[in-house]
PDB file of N, CA and C in Angstrom:
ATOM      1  N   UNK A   1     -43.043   4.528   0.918  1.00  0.00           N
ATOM      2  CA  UNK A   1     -41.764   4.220   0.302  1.00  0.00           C
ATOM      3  C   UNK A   1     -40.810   3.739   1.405  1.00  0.00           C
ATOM      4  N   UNK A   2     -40.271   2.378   1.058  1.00  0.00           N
ATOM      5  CA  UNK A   2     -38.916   2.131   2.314  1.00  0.00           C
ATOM      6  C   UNK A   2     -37.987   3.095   2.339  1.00  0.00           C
ATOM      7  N   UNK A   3     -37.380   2.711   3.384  1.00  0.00           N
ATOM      8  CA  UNK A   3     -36.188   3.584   3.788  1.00  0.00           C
ATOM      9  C   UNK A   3     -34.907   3.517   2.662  1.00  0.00           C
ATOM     10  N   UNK A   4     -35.264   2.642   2.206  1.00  0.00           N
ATOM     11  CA  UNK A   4     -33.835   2.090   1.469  1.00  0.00           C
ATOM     12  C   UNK A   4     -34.133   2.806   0.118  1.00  0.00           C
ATOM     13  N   UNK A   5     -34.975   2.943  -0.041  1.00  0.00           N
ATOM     14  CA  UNK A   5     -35.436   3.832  -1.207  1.00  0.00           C
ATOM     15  C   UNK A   5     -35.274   4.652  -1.654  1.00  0.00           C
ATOM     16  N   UNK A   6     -35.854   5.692   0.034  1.00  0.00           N
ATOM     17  CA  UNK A   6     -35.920   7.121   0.043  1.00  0.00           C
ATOM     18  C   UNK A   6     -33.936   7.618   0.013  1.00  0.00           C
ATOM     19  N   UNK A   7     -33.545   6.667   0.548  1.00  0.00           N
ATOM     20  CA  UNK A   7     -32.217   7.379   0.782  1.00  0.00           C
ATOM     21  C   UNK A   7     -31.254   6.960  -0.874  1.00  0.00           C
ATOM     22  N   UNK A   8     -31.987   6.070  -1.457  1.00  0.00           N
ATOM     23  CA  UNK A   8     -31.500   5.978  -2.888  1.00  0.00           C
ATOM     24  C   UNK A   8     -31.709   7.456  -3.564  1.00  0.00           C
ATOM     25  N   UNK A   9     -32.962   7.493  -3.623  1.00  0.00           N
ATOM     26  CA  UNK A   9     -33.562   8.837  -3.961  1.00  0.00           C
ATOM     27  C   UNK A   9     -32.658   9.660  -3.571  1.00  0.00           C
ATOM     28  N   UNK A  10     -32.759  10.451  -2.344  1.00  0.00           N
ATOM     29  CA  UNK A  10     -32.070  11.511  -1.753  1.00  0.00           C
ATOM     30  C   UNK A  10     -30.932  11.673  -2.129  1.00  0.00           C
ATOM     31  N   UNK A  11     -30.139  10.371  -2.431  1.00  0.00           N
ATOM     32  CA  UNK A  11     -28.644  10.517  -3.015  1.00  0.00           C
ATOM     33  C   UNK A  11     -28.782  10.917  -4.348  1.00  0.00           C
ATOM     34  N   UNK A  12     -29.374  10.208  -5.239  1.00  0.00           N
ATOM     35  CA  UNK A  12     -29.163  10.367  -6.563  1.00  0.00           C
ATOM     36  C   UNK A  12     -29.427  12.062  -6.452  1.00  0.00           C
ATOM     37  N   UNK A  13     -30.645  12.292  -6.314  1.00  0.00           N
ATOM     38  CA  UNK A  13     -30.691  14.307  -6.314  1.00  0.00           C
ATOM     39  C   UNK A  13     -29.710  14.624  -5.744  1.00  0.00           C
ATOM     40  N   UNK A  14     -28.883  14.526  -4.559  1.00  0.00           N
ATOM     41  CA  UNK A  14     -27.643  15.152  -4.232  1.00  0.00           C
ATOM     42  C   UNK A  14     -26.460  15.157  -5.283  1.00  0.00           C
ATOM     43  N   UNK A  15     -26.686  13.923  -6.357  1.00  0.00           N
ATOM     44  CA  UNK A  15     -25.667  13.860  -6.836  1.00  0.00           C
ATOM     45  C   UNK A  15     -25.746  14.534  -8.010  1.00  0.00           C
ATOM     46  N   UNK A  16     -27.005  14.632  -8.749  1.00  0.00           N
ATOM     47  CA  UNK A  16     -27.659  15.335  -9.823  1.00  0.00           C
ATOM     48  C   UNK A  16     -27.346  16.710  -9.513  1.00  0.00           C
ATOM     49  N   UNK A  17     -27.510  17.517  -8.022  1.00  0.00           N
ATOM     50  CA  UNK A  17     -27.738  18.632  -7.935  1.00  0.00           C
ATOM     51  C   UNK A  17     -26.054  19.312  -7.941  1.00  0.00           C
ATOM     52  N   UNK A  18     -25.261  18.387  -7.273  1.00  0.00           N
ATOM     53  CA  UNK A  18     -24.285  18.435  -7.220  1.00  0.00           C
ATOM     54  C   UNK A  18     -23.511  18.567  -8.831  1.00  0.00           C
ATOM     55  N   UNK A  19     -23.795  17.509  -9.922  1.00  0.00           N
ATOM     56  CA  UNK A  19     -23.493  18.204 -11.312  1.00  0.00           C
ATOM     57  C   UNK A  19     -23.751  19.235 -11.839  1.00  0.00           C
ATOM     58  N   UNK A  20     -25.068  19.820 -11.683  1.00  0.00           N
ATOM     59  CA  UNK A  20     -25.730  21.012 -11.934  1.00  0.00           C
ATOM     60  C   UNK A  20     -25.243  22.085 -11.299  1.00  0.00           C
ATOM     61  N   UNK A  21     -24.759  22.046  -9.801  1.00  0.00           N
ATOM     62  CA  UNK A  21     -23.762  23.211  -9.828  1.00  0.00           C
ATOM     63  C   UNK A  21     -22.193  23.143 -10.214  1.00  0.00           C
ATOM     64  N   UNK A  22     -21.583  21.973 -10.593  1.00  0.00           N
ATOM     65  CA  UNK A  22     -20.640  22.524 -11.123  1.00  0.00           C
ATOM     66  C   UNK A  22     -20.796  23.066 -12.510  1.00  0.00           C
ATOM     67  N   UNK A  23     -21.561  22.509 -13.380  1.00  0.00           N
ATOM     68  CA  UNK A  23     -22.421  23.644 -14.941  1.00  0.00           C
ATOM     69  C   UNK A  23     -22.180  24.888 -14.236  1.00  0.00           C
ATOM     70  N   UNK A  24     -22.452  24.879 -13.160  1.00  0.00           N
ATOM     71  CA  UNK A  24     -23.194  26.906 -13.187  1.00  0.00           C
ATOM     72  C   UNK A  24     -21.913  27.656 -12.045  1.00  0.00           C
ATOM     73  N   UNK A  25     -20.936  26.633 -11.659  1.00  0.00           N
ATOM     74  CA  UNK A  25     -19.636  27.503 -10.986  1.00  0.00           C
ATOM     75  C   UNK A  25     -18.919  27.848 -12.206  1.00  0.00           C
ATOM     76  N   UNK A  26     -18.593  29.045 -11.643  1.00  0.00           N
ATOM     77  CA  UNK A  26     -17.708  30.424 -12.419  1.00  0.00           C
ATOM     78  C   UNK A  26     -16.328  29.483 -12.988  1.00  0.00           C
ATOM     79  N   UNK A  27     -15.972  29.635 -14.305  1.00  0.00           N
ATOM     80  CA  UNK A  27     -14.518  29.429 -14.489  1.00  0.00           C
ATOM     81  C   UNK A  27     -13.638  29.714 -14.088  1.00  0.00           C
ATOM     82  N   UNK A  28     -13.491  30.757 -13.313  1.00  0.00           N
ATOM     83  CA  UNK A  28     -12.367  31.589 -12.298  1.00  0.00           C
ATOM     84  C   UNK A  28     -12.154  30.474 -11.099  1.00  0.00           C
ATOM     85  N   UNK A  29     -13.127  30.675 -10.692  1.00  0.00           N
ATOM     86  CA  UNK A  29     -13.227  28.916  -9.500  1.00  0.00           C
ATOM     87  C   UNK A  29     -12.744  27.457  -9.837  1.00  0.00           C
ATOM     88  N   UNK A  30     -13.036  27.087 -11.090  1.00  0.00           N
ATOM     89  CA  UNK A  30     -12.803  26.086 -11.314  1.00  0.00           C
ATOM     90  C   UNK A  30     -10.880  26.059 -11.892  1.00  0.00           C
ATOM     91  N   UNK A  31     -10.352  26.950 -11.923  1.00  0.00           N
ATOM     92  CA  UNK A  31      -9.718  27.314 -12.648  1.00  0.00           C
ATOM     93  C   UNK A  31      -8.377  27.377 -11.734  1.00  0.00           C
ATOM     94  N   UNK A  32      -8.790  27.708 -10.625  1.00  0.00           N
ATOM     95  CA  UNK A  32      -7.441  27.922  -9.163  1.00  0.00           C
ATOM     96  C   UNK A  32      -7.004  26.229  -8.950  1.00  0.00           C
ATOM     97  N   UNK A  33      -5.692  26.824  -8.853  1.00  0.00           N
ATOM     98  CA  UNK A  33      -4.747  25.356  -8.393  1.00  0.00           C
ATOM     99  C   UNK A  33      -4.778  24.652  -7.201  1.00  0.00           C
ATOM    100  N   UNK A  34      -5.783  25.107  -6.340  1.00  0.00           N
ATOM    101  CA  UNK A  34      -6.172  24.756  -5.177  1.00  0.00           C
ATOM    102  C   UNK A  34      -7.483  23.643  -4.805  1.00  0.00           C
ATOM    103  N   UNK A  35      -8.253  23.941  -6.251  1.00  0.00           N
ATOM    104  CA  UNK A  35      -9.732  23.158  -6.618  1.00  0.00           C
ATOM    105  C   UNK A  35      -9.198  21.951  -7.543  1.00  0.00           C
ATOM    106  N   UNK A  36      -8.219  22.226  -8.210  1.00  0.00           N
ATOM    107  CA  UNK A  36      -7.548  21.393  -9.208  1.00  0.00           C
ATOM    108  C   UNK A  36      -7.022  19.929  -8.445  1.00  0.00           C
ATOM    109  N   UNK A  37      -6.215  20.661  -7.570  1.00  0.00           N
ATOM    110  CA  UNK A  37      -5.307  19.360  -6.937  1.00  0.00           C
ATOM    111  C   UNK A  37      -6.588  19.090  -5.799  1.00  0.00           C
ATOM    112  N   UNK A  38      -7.407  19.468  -5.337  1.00  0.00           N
ATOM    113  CA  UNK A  38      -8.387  18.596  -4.729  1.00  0.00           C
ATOM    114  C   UNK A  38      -9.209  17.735  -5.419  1.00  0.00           C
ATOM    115  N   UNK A  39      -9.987  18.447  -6.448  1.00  0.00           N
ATOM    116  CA  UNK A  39     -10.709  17.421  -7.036  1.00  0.00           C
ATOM    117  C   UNK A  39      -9.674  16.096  -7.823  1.00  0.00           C
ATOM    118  N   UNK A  40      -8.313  16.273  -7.980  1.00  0.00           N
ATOM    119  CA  UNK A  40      -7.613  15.249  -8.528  1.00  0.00           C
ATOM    120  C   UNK A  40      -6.941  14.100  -7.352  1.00  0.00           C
ATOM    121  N   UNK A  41      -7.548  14.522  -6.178  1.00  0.00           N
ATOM    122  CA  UNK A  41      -7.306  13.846  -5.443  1.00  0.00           C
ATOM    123  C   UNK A  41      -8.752  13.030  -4.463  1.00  0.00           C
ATOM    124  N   UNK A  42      -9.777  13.429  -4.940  1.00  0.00           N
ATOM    125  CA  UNK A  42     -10.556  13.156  -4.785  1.00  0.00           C
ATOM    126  C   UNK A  42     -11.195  11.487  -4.961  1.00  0.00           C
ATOM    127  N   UNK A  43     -10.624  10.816  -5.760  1.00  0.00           N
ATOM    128  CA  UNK A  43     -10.963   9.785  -6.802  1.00  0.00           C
ATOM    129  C   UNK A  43      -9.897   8.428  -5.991  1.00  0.00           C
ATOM    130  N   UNK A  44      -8.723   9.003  -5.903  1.00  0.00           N
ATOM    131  CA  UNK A  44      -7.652   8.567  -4.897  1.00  0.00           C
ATOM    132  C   UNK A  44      -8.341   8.324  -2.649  1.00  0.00           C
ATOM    133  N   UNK A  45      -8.705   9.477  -2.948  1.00  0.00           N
ATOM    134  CA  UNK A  45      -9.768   8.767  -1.793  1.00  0.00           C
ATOM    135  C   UNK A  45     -10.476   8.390  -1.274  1.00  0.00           C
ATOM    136  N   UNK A  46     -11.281   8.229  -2.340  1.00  0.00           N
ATOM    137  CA  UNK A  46     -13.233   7.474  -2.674  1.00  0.00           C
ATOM    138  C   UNK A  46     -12.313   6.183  -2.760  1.00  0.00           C
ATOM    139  N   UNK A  47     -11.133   5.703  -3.650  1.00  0.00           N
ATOM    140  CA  UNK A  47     -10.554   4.320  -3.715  1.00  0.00           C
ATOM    141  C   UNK A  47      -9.665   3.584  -2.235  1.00  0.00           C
ATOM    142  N   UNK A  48      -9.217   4.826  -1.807  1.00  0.00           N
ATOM    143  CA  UNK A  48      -8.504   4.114  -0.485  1.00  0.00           C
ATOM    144  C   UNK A  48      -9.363   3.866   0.297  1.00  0.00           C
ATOM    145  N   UNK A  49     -10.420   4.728   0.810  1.00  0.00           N
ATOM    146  CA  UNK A  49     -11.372   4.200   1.664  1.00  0.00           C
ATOM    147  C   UNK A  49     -12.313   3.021   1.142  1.00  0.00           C
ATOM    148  N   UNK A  50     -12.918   2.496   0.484  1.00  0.00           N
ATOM    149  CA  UNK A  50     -13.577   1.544  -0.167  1.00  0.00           C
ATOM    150  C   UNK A  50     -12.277   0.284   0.217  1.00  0.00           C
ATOM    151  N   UNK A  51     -11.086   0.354  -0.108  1.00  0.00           N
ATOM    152  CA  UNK A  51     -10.377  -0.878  -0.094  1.00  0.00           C
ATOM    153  C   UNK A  51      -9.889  -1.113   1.235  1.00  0.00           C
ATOM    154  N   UNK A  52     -10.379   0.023   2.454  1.00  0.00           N
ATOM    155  CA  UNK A  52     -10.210   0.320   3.481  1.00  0.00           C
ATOM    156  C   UNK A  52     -11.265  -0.749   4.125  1.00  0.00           C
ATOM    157  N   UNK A  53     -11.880  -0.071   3.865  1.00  0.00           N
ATOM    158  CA  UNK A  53     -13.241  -0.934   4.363  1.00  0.00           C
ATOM    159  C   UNK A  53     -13.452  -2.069   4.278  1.00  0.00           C
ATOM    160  N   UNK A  54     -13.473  -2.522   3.383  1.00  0.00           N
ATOM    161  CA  UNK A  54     -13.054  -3.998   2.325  1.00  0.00           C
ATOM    162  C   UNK A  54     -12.274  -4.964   3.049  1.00  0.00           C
ATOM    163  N   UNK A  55     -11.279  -4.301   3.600  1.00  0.00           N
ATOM    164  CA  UNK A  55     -10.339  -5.191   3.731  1.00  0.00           C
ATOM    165  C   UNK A  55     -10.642  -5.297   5.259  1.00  0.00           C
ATOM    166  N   UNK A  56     -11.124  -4.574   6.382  1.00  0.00           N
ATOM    167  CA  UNK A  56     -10.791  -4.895   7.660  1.00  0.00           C
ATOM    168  C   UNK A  56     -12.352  -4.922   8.207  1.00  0.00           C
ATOM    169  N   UNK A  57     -13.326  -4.805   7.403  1.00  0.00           N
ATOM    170  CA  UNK A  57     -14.786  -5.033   8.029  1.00  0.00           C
ATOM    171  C   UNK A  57     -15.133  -6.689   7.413  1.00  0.00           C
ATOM    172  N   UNK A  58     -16.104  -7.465   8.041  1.00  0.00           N
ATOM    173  CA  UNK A  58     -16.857  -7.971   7.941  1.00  0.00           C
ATOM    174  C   UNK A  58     -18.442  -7.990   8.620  1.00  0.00           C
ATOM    175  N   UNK A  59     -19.391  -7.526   8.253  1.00  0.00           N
ATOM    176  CA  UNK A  59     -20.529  -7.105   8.314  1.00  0.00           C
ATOM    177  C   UNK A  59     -20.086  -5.867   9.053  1.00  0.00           C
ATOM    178  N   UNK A  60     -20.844  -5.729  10.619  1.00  0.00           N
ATOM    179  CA  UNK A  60     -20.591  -4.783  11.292  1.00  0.00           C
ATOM    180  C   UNK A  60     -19.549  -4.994  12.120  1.00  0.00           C
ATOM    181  N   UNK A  61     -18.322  -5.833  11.791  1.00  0.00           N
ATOM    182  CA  UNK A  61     -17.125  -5.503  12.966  1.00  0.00           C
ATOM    183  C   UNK A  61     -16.005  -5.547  11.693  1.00  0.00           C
ATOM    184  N   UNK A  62     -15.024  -5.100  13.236  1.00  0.00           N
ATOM    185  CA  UNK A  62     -13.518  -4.968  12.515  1.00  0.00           C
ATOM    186  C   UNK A  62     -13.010  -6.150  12.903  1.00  0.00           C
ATOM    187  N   UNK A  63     -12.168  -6.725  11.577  1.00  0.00           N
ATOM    188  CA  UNK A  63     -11.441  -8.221  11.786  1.00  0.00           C
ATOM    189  C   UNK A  63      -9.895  -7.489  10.859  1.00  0.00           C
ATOM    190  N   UNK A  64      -9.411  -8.507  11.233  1.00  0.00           N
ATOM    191  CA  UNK A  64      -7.644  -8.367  11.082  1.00  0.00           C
ATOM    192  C   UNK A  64      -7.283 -10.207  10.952  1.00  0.00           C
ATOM    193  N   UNK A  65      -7.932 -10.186   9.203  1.00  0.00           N
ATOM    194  CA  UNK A  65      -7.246 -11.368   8.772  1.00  0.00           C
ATOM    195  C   UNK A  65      -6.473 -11.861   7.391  1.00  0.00           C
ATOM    196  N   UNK A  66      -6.563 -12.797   6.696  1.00  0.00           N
ATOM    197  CA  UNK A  66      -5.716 -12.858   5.372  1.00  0.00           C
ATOM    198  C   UNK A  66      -5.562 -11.629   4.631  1.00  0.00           C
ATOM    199  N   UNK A  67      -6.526 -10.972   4.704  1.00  0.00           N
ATOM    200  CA  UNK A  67      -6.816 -10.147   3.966  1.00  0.00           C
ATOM    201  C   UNK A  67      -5.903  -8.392   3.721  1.00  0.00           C
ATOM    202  N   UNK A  68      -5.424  -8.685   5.339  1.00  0.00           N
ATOM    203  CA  UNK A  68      -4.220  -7.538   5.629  1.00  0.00           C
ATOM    204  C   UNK A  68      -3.013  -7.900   5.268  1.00  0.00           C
ATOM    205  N   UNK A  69      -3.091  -9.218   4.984  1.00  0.00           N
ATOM    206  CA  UNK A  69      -1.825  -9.537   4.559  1.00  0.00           C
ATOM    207  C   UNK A  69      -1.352  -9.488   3.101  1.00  0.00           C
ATOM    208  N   UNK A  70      -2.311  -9.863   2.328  1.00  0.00           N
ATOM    209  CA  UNK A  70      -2.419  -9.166   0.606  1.00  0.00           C
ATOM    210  C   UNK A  70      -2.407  -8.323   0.522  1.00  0.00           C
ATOM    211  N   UNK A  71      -3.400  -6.753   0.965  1.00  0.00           N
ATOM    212  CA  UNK A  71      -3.324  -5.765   1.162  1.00  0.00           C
ATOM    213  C   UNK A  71      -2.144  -5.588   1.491  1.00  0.00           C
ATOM    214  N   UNK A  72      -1.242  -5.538   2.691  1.00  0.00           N
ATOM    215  CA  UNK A  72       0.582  -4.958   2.567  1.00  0.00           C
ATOM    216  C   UNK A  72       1.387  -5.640   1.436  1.00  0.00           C
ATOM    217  N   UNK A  73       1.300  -6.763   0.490  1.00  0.00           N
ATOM    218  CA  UNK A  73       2.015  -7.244   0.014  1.00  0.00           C
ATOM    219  C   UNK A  73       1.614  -6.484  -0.994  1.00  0.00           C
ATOM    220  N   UNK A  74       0.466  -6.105  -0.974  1.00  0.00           N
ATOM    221  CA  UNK A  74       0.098  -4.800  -2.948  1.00  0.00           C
ATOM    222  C   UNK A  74       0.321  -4.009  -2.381  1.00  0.00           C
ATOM    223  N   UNK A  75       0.344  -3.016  -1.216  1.00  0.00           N
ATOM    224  CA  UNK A  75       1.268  -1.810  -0.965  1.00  0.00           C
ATOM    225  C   UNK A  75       2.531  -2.029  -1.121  1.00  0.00           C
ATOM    226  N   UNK A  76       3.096  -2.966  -0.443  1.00  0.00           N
ATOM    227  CA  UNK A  76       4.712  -2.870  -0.978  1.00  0.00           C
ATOM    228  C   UNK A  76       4.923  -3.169  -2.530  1.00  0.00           C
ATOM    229  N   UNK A  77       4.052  -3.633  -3.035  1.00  0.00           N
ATOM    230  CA  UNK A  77       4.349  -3.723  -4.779  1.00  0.00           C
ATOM    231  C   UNK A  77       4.159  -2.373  -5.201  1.00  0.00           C
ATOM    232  N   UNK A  78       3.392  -1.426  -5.038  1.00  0.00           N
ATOM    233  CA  UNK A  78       3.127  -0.280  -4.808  1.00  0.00           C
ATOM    234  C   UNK A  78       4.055   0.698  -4.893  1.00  0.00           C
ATOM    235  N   UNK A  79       4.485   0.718  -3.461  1.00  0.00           N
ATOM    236  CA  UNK A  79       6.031   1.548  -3.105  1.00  0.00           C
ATOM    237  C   UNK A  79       6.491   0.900  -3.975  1.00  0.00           C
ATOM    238  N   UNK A  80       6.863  -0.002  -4.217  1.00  0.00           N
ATOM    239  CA  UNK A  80       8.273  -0.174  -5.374  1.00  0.00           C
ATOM    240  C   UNK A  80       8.418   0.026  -6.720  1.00  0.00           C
ATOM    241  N   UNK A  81       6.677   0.518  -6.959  1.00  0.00           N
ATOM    242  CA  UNK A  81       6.447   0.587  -8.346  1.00  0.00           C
ATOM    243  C   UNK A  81       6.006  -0.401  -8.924  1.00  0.00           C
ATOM    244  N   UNK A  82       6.072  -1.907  -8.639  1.00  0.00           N
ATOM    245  CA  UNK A  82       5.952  -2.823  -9.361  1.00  0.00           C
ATOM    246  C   UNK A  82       4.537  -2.651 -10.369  1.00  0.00           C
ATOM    247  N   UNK A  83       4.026  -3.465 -11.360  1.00  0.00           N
ATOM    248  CA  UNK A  83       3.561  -3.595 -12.389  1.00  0.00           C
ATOM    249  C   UNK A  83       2.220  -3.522 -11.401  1.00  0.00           C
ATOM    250  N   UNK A  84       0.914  -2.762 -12.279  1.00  0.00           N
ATOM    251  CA  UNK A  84      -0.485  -3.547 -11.259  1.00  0.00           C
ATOM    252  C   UNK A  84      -0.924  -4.865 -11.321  1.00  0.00           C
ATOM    253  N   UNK A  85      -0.964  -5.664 -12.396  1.00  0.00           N
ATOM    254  CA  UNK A  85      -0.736  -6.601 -12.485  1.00  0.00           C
ATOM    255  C   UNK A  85       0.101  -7.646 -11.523  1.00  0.00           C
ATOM    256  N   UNK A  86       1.132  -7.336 -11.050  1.00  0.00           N
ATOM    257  CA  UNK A  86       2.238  -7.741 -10.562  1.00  0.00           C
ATOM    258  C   UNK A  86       1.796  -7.660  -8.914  1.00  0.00           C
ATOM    259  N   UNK A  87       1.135  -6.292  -8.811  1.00  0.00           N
ATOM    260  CA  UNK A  87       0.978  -6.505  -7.522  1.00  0.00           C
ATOM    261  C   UNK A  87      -0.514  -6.966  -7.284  1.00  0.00           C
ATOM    262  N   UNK A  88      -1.463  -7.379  -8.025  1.00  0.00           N
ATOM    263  CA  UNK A  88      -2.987  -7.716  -7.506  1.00  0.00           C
ATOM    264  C   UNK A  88      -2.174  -8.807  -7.596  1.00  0.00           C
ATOM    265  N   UNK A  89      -1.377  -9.855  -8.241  1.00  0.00           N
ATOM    266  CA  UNK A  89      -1.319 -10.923  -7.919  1.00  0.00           C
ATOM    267  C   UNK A  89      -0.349 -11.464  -7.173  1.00  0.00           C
ATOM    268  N   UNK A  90       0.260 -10.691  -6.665  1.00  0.00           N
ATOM    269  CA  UNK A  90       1.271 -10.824  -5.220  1.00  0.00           C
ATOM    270  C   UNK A  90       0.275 -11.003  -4.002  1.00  0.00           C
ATOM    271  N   UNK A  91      -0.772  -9.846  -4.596  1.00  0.00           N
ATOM    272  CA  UNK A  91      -1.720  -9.784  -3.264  1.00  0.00           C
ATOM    273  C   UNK A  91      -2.131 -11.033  -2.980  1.00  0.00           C
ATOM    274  N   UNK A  92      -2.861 -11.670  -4.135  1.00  0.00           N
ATOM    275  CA  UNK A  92      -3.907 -12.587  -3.887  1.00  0.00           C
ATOM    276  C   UNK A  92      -3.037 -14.012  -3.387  1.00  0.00           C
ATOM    277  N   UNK A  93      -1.716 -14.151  -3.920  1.00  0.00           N
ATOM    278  CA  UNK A  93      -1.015 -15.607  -3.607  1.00  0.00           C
ATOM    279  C   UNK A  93      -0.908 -14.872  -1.989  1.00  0.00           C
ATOM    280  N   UNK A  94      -0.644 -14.350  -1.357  1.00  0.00           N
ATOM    281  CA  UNK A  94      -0.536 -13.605  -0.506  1.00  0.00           C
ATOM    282  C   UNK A  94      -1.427 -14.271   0.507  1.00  0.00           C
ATOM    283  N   UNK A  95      -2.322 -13.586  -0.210  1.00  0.00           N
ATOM    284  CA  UNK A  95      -4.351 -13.790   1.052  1.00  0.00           C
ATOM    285  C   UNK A  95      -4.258 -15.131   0.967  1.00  0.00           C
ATOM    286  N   UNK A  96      -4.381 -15.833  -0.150  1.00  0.00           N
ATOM    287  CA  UNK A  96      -4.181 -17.431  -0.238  1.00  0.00           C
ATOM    288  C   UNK A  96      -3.409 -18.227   0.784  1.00  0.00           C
ATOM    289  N   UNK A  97      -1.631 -18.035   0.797  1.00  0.00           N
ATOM    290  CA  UNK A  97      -1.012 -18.785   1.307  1.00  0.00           C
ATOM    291  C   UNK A  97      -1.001 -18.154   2.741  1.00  0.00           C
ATOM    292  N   UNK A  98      -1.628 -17.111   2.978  1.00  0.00           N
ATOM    293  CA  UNK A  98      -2.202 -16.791   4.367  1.00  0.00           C
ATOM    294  C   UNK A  98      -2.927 -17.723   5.174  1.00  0.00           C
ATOM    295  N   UNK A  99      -4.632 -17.767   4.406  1.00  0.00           N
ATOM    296  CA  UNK A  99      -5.431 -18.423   4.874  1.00  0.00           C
ATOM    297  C   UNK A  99      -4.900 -20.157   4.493  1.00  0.00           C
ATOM    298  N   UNK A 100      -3.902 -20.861   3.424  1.00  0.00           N
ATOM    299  CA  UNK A 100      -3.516 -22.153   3.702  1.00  0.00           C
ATOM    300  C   UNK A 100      -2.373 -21.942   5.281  1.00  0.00           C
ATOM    301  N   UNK A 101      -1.989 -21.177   5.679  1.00  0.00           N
ATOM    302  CA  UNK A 101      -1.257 -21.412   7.202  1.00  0.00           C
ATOM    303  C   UNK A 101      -2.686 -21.092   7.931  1.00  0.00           C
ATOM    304  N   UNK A 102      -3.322 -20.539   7.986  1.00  0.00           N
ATOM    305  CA  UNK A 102      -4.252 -20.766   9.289  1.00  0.00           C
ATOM    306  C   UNK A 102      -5.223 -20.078   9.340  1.00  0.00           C
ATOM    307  N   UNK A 103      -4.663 -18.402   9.038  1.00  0.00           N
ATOM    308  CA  UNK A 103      -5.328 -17.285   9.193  1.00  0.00           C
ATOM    309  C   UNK A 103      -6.897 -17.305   8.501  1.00  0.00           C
ATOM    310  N   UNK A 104      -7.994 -16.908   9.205  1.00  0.00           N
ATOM    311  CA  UNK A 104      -8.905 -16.816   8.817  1.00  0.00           C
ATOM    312  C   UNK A 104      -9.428 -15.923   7.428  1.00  0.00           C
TER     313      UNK A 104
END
């Protein structure tokens, strides 16, 4: 079996095994305001890191191009509240009129 396989494998059972014990953790556990606001924050940082990544890797290096520049223009839509809508497409005229001045 390739490598790429086995570690498909290995994940999916981690992740299987991982449902199966939350079935079998105690309600008392699940139940504290301490497990609550983690796991609700959990989802929030599986997404920042992914758009983390996204945005400043290409293959195996770090680059710093159009792409940081959409990215701050949907954070500041962000902070201000603006619409999501409002800000994916701030972003993208953003990355655009980035890379039409120069930026890679």
């Amino acid at each position: 079996m390739g490598g790429i396989w086995l570690a498909v494998l290995v994940t999916a059972l981690g992740c299987y095994a991982v449902k199966v014990a939350g079935t079998m953790a105690p309600r008392r556990l699940l139940d504290r305001p301490a497990v609550r606001a983690a796991v609700a924050q959990v989802p929030v940082a599986l997404l920042a890191s992914l758009v983390a990544i996204q945005t400043v890797t290409a293959g195996r290096h770090l680059v710093a191009d159009a792409r940081l520049v959409g990215l701050g223009v949907a954070a500041l839509a962000a902070w201000r509240r603006a619409p999501f809508l409002v800000g994916v497409a701030g972003a993208v005229v953003a990355t655009a009129a980035a890379r039409l001045l120069g930026l890679p």
